[in-house]
Protein backbone atom coordinates (compact mmCIF):
# COMPACT_ATOMS: atom_id res chain seq x y z
CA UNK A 1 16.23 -14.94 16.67
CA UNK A 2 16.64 -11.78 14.45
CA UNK A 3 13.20 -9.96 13.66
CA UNK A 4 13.65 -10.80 10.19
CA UNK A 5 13.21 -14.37 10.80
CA UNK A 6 10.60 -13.86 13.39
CA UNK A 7 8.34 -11.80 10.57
CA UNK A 8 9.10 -14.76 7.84
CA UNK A 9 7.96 -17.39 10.84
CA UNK A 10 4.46 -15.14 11.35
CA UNK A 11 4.36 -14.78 7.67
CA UNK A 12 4.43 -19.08 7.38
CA UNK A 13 2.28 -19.47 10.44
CA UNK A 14 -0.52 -17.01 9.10
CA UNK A 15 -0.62 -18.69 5.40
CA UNK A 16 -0.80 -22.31 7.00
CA UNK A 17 -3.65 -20.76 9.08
CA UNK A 18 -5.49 -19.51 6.08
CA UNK A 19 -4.81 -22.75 4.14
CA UNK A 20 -6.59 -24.36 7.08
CA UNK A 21 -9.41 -22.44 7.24
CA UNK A 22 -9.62 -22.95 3.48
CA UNK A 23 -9.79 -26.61 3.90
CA UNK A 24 -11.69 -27.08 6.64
CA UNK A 25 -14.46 -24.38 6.15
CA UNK A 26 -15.36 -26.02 3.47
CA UNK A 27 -14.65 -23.09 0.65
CA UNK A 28 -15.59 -23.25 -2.52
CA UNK A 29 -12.05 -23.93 -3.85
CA UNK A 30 -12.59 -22.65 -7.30
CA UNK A 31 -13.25 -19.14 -5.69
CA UNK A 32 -10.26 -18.87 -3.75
CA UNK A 33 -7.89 -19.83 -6.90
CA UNK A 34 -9.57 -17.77 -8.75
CA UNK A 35 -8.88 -14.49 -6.25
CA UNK A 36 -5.48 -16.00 -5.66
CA UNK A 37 -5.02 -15.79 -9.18
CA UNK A 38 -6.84 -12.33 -9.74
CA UNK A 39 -5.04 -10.51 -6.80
CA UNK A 40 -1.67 -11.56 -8.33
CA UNK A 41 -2.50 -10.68 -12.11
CA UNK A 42 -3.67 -7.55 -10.65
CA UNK A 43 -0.44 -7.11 -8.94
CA UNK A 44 1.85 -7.43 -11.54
CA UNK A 45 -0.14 -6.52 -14.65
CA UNK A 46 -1.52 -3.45 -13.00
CA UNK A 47 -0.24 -1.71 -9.81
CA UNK A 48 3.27 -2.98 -10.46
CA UNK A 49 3.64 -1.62 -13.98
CA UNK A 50 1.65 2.03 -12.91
CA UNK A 51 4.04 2.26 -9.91
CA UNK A 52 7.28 1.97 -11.93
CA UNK A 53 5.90 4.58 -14.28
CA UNK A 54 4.47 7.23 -12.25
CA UNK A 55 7.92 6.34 -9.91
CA UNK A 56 9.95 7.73 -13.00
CA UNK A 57 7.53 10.53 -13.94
CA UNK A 58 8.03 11.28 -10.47
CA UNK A 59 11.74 11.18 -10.04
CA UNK A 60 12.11 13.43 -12.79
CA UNK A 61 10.32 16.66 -11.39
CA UNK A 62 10.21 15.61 -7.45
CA UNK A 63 12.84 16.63 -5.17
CA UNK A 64 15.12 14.22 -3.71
CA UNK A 65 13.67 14.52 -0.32
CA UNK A 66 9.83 13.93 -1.83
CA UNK A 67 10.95 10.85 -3.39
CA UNK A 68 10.88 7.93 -1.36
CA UNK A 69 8.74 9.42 0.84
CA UNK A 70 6.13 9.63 -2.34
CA UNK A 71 6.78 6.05 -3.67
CA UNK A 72 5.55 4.67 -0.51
CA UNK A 73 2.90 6.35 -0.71
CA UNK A 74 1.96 5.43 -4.06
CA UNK A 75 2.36 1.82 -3.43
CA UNK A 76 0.24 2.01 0.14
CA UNK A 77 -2.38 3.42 -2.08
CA UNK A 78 -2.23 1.36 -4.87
CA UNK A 79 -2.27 -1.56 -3.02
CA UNK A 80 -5.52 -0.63 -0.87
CA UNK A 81 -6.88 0.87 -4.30
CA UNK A 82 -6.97 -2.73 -5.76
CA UNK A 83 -8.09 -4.53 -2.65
CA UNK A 84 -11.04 -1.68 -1.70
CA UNK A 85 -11.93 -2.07 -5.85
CA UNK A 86 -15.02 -4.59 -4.83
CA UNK A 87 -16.52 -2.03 -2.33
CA UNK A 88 -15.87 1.20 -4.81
CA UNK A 89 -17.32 -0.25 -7.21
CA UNK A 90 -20.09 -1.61 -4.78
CA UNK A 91 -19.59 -5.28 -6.21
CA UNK A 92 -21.89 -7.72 -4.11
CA UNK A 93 -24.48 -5.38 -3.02
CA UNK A 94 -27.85 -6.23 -3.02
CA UNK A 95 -31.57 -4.72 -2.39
CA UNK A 96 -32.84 -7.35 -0.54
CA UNK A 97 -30.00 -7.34 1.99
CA UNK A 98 -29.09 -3.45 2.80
CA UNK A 99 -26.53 -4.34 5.51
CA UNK A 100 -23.90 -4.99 2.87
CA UNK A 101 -21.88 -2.84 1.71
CA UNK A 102 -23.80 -0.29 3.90
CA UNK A 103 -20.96 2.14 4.06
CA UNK A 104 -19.57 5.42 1.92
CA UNK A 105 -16.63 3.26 0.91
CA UNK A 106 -15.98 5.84 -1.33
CA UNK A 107 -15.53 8.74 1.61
CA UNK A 108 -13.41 6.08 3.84
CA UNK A 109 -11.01 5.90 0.44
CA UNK A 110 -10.79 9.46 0.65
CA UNK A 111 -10.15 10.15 3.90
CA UNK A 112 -7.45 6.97 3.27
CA UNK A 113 -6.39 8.98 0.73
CA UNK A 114 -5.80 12.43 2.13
CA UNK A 115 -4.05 10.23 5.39
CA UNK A 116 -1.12 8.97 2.75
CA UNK A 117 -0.69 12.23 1.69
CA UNK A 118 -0.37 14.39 4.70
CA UNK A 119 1.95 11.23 5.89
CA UNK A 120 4.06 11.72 2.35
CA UNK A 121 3.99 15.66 2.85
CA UNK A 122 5.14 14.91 6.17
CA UNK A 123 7.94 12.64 5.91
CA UNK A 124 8.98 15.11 2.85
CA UNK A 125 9.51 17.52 5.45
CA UNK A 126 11.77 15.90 8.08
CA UNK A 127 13.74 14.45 4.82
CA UNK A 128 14.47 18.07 3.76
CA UNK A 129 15.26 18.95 7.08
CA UNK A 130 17.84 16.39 7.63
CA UNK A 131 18.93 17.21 4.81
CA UNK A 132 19.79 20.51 5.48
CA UNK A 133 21.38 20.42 8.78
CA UNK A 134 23.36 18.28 7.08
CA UNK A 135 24.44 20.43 4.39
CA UNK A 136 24.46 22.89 7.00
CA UNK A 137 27.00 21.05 9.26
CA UNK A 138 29.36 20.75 6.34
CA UNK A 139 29.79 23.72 5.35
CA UNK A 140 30.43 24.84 9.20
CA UNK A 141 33.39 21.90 9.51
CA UNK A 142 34.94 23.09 6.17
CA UNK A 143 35.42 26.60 7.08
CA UNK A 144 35.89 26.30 10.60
């Protein structure tokens, strides 16, 4: 079995899962459609159309080595920008009850955050580097 199917098998077995627990936990249907719904008009009228433009801002004045590593980056972020955007904006939280939301969500982004971009700096790095040894090991074939 390749690992491609294997992933696409966990990726069926986890949805039926959550469809169960839907059902038999007794959810408030309506809710969940309506996140469903949310999380995928958030998706593609938001973070899809903000990552194709800042990806072509970007590929304009990056360097080719900063490129892919930076368009990960902007889509880990974006994504866990959107799905953090209840806690940010400290949705749900309540005087009564000070156990929820009893975090600096805010800090946590952050430090998120700062994470993607030493990983993006990073990865920038080793690009460039394999890049030029193997720039460098061309020219030393050619004129040897």
């Amino acid at each position: 079995m390749t690992a491609r199917v294997a992933l696409g098998a966990l990726g069926v077995a986890l949805a039926a899962y959550g469809g169960w627990l839907v059902v038999t936990r007794e959810s408030d249907l309506l809710d969940v459609a309506t996140w469903l719904v949310a999380g995928a008009v958030l998706h593609d009228a938001v973070l899809v159309p903000v990552v194709l433009v800042l990806g072509v801002v970007a590929s304009r004045w990056l360097p080719w080595a900063a490129r892919g590593p930076a368009a990960v980056g902007l889509v880990v972020l974006g994504s866990v920008t959107l799905l953090a955007v209840p806690v940010l904006g400290r949705f749900g939280a309540r005087a009564d009850n000070p156990t929820l939301l009893d975090r600096d969500y805010t800090a946590g982004w952050l430090v998120l955050a700062g994470l993607v971009l030493v990983g993006v700096v990073a990865a920038t790095l080793v690009r460039s580097r394999g890049q030029a040894r193997r720039v460098g090991r061309g020219s030393n074939t050619r004129s040897g």
